[in-house]
C-alpha atoms as a PDB file:
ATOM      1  CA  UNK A   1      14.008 -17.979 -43.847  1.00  0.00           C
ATOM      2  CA  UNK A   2      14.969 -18.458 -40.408  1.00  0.00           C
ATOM      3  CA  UNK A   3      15.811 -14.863 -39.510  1.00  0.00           C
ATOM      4  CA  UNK A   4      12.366 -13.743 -41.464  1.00  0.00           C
ATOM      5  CA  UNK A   5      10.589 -15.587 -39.365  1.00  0.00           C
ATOM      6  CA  UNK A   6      12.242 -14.443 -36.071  1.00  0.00           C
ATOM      7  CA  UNK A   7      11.733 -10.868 -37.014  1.00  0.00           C
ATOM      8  CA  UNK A   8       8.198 -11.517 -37.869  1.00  0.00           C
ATOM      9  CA  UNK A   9       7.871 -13.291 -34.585  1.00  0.00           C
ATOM     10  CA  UNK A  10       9.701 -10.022 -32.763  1.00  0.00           C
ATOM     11  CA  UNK A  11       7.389  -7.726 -34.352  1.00  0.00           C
ATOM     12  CA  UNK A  12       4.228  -9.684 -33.644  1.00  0.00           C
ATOM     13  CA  UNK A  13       5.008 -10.289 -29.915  1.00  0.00           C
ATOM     14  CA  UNK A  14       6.046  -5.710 -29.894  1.00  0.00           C
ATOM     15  CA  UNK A  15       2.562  -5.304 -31.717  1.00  0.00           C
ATOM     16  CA  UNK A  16       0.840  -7.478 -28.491  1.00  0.00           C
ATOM     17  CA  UNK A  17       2.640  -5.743 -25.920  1.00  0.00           C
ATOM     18  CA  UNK A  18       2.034  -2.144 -27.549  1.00  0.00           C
ATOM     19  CA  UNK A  19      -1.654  -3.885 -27.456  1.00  0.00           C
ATOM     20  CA  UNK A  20      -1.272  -4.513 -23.398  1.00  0.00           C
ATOM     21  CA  UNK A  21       0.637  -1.382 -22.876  1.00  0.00           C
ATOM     22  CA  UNK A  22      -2.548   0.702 -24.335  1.00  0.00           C
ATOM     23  CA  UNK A  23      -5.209  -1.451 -22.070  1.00  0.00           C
ATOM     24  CA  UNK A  24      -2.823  -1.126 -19.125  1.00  0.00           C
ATOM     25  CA  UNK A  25      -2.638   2.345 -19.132  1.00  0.00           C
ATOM     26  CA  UNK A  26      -6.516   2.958 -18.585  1.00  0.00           C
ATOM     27  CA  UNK A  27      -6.143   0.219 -15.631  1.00  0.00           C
ATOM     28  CA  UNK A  28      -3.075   2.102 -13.785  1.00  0.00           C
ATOM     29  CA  UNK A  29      -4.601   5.469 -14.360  1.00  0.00           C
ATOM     30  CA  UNK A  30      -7.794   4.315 -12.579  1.00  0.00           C
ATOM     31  CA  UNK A  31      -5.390   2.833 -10.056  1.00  0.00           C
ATOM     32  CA  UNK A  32      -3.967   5.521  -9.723  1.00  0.00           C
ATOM     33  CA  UNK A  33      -6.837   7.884  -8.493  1.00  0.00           C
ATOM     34  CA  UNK A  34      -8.169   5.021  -6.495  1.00  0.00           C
ATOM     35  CA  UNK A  35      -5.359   4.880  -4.257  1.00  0.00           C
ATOM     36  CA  UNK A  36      -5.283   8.591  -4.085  1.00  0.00           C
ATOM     37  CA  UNK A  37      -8.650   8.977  -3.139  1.00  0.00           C
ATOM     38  CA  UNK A  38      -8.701   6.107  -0.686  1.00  0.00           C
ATOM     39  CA  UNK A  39      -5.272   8.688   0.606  1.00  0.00           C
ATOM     40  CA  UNK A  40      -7.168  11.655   1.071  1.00  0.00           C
ATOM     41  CA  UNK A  41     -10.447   9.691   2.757  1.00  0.00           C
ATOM     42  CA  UNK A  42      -8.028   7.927   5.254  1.00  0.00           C
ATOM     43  CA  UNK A  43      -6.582  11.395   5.777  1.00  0.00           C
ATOM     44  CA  UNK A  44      -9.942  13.086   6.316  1.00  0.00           C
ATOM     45  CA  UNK A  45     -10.805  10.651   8.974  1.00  0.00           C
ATOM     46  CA  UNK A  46      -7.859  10.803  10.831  1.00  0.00           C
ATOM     47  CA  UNK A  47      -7.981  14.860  11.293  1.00  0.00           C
ATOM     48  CA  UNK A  48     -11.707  14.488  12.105  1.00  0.00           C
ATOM     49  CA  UNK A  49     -11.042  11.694  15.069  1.00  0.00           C
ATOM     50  CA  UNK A  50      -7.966  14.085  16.189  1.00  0.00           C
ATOM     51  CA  UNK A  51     -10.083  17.285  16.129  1.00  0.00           C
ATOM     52  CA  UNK A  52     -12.878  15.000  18.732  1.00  0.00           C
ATOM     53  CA  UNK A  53     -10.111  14.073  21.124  1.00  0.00           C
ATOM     54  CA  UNK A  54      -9.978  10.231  19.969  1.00  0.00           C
ATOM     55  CA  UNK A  55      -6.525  10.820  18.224  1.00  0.00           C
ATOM     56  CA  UNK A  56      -3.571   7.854  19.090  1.00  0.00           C
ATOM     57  CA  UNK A  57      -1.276  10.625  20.461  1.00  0.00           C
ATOM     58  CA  UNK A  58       0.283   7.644  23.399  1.00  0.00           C
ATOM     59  CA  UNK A  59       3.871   8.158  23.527  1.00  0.00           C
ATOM     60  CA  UNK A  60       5.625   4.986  22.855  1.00  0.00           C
ATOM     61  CA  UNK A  61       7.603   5.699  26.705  1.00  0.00           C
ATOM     62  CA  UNK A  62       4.192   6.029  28.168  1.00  0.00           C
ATOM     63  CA  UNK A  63       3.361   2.107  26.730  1.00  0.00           C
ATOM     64  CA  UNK A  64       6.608   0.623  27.500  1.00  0.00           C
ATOM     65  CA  UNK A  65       6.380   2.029  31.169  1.00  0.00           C
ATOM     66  CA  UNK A  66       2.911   1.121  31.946  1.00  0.00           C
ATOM     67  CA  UNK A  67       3.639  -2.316  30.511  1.00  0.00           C
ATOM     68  CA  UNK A  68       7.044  -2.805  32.529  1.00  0.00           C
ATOM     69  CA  UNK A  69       4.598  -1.653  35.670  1.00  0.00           C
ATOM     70  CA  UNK A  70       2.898  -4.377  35.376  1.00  0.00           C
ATOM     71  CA  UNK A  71       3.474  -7.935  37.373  1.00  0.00           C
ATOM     72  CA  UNK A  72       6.434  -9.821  35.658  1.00  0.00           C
ATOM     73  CA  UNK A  73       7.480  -6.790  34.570  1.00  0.00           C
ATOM     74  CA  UNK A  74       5.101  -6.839  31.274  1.00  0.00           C
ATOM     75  CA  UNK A  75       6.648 -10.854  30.386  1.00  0.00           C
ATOM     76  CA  UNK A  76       4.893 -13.715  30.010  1.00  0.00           C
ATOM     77  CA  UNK A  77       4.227 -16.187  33.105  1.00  0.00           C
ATOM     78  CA  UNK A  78       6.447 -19.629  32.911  1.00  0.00           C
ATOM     79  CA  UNK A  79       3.259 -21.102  33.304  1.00  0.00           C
END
């Protein structure tokens, strides 16, 4: 009795998650295409700012020299 219960118990809980699986495949899909569009948009904007000019093209050297130009050499003050 024991081990026709646990199978019906093991077949009930595969039945639910065949019943999740099926609902969470519609949710990824949309996912899915959201995350791609949202891709392609952020992708779009970024050429369009580069093609005006307003592109972050500052060289990583340029920031840390500018910032060790500065008074106390870019650290904070000891108050």
């Amino acid at each position: 009795m024991d081990v026709l219960t646990g199978r019906i118990e093991s077949i009930t809980r595969t039945l639910s998650n065949l019943r999740i699986d099926g609902v969470s495949e519609h949710k990824i899909v949309a996912d899915t295409k959201r995350i791609i569009n949202a891709s392609r948009k952020l992708g779009l904007e970024a050429d369009e700012l580069q093609n005006k000019g307003k592109g972050d093209d500052t060289p990583i050297s340029d920031i840390v020299s500018d910032i060790q130009s500065m008074s106390h050499t870019g650290l904070m003050s000891k108050g």
